[in-house]
N, C-alpha and C. Protein backbone atom coordinates (compact mmCIF):
# COMPACT_ATOMS: atom_id res chain seq x y z
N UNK A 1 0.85 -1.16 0.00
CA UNK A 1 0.00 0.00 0.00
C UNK A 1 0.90 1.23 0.00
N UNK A 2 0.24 2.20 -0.61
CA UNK A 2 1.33 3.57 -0.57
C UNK A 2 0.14 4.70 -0.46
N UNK A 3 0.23 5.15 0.24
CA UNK A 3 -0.80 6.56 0.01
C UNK A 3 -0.18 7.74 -0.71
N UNK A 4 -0.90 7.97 -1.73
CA UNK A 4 -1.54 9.38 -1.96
C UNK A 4 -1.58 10.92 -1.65
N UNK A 5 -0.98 11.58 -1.79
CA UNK A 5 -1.33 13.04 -2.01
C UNK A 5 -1.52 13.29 -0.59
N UNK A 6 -0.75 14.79 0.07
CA UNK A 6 -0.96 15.29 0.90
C UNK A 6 -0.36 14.71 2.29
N UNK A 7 0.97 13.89 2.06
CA UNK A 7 1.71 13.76 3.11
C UNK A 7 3.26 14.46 2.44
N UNK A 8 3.00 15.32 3.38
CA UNK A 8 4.46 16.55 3.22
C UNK A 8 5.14 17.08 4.28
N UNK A 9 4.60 15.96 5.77
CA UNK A 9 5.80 16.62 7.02
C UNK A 9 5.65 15.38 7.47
N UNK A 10 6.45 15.35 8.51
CA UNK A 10 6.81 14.08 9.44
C UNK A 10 5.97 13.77 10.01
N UNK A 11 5.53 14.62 10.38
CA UNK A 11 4.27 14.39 11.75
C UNK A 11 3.02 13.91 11.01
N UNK A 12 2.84 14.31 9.38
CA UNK A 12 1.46 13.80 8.72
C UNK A 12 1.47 12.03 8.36
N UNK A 13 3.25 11.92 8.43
CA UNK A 13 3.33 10.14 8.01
C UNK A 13 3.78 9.97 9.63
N UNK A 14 4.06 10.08 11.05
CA UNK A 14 3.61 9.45 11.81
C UNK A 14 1.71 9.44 12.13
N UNK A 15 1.01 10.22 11.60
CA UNK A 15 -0.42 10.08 11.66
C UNK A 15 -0.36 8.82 10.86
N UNK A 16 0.03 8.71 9.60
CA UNK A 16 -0.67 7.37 8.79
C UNK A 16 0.06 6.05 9.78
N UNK A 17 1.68 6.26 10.21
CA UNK A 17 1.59 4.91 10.25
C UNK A 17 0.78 4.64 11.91
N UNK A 18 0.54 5.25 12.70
CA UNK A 18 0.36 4.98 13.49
C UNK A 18 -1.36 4.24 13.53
N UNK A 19 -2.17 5.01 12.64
CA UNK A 19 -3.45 4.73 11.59
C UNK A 19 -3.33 3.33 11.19
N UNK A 20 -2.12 2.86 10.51
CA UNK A 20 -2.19 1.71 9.89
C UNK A 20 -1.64 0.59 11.19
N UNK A 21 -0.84 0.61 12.19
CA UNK A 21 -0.63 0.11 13.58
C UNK A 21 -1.57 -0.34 13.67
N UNK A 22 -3.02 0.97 14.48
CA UNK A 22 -4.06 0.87 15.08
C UNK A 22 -4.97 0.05 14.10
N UNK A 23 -4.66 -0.06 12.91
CA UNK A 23 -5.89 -0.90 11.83
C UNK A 23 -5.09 -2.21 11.85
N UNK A 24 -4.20 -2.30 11.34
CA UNK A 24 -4.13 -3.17 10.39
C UNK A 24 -2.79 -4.21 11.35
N UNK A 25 -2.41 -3.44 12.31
CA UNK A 25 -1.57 -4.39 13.53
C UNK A 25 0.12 -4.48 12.46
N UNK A 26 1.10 -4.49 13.48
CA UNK A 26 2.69 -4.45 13.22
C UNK A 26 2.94 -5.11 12.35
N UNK A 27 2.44 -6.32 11.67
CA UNK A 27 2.62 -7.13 10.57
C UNK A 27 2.74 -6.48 8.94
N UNK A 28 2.30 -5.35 9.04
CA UNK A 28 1.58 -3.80 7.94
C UNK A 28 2.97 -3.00 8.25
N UNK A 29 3.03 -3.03 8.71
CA UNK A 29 4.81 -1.58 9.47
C UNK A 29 5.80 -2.71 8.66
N UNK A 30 6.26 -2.42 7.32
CA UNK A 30 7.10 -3.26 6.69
C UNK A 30 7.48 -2.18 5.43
N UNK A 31 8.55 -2.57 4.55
CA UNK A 31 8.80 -1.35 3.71
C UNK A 31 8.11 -2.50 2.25
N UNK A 32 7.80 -3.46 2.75
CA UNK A 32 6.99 -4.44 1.88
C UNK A 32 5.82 -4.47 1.56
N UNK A 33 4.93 -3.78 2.81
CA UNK A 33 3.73 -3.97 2.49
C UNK A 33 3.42 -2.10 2.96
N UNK A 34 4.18 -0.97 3.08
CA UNK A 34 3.46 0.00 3.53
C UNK A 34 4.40 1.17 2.68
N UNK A 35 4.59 1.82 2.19
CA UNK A 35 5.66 2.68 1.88
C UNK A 35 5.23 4.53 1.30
N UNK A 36 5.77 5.19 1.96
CA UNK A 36 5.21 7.27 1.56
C UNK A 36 6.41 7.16 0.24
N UNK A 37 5.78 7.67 -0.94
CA UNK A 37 6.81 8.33 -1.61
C UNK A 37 6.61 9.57 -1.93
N UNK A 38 7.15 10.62 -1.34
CA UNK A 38 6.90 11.80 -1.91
C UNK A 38 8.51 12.63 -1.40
N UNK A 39 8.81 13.55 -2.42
CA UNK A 39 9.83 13.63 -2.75
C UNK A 39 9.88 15.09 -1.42
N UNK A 40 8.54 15.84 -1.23
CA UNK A 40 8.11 17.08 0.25
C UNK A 40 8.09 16.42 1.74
N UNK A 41 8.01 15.09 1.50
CA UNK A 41 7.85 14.43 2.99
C UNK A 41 9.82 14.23 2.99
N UNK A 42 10.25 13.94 2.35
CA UNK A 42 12.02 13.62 2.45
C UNK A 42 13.04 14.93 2.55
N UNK A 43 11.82 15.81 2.24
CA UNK A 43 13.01 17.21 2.49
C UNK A 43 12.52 17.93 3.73
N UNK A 44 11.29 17.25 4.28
CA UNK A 44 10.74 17.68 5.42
C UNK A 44 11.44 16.47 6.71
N UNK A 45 12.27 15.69 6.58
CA UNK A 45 12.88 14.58 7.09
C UNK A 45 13.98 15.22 7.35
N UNK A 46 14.67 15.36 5.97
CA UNK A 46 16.06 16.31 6.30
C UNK A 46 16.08 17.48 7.15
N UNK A 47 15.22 18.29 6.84
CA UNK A 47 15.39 19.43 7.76
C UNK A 47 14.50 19.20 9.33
N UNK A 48 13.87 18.32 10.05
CA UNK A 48 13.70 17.67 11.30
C UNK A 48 15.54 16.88 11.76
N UNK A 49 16.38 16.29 10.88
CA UNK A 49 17.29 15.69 11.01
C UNK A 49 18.18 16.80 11.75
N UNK A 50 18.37 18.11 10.75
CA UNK A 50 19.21 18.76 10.97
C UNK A 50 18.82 20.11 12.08
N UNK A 51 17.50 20.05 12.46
CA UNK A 51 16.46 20.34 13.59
C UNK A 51 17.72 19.69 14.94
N UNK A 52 17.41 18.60 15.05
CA UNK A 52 18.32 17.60 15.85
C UNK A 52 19.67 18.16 16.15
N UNK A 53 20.39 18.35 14.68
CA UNK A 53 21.88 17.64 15.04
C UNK A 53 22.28 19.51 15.15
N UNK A 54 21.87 20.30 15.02
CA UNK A 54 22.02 21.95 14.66
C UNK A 54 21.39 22.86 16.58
N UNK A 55 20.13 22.68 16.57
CA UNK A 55 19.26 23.06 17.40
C UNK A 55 18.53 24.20 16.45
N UNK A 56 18.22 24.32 15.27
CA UNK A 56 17.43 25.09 14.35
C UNK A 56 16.83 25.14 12.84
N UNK A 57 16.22 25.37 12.40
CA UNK A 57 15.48 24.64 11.51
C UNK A 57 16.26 25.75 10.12
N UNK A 58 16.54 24.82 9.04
CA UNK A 58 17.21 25.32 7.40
C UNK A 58 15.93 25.67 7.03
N UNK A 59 16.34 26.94 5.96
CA UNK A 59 14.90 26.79 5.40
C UNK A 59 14.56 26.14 4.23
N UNK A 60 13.14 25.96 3.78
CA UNK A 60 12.94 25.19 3.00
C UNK A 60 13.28 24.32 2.01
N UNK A 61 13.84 26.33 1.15
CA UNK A 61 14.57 26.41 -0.05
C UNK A 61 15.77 25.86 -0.08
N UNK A 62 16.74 25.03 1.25
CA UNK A 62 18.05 24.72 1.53
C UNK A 62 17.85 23.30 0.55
N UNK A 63 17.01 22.77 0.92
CA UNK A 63 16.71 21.07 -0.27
C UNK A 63 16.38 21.21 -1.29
N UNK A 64 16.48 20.01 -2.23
CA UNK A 64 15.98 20.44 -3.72
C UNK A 64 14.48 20.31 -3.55
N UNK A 65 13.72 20.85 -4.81
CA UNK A 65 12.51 20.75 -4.84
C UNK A 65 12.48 20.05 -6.09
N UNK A 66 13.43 19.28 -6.31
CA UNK A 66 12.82 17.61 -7.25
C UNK A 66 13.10 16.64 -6.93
């Protein structure tokens, strides 16, 4: 399964997987059977990463937008 449109921060794909946990039980939490591809959720990853390792957030425009 892969969802669709409108996951573009971290916090919107811990909503799904935690959604798919509560449905569908830990057997579903696999990169086999569950996977986000969107190219706004991975630059929204990077800059939470560097959130972490910095203590402040890059802006947007610091990642590519393709």
């Amino acid at each position: 399964m892969k969802p669709a449109g409108g996951i573009r921060t971290s916090k919107q794909s811990l909503h799904y997987l935690a959604m798919l946990k509560e449905t569908l039980g830990d057997d579903w939490l696999t990169p086999d059977l569950f996977r986000f591809g969107a190219s706004s959720l991975l630059n929204d990853v990077l800059m939470q990463i560097t959130k972490l390792r910095t203590g402040a957030y890059q802006s947007a425009d610091y990642y590519t937008l393709d």
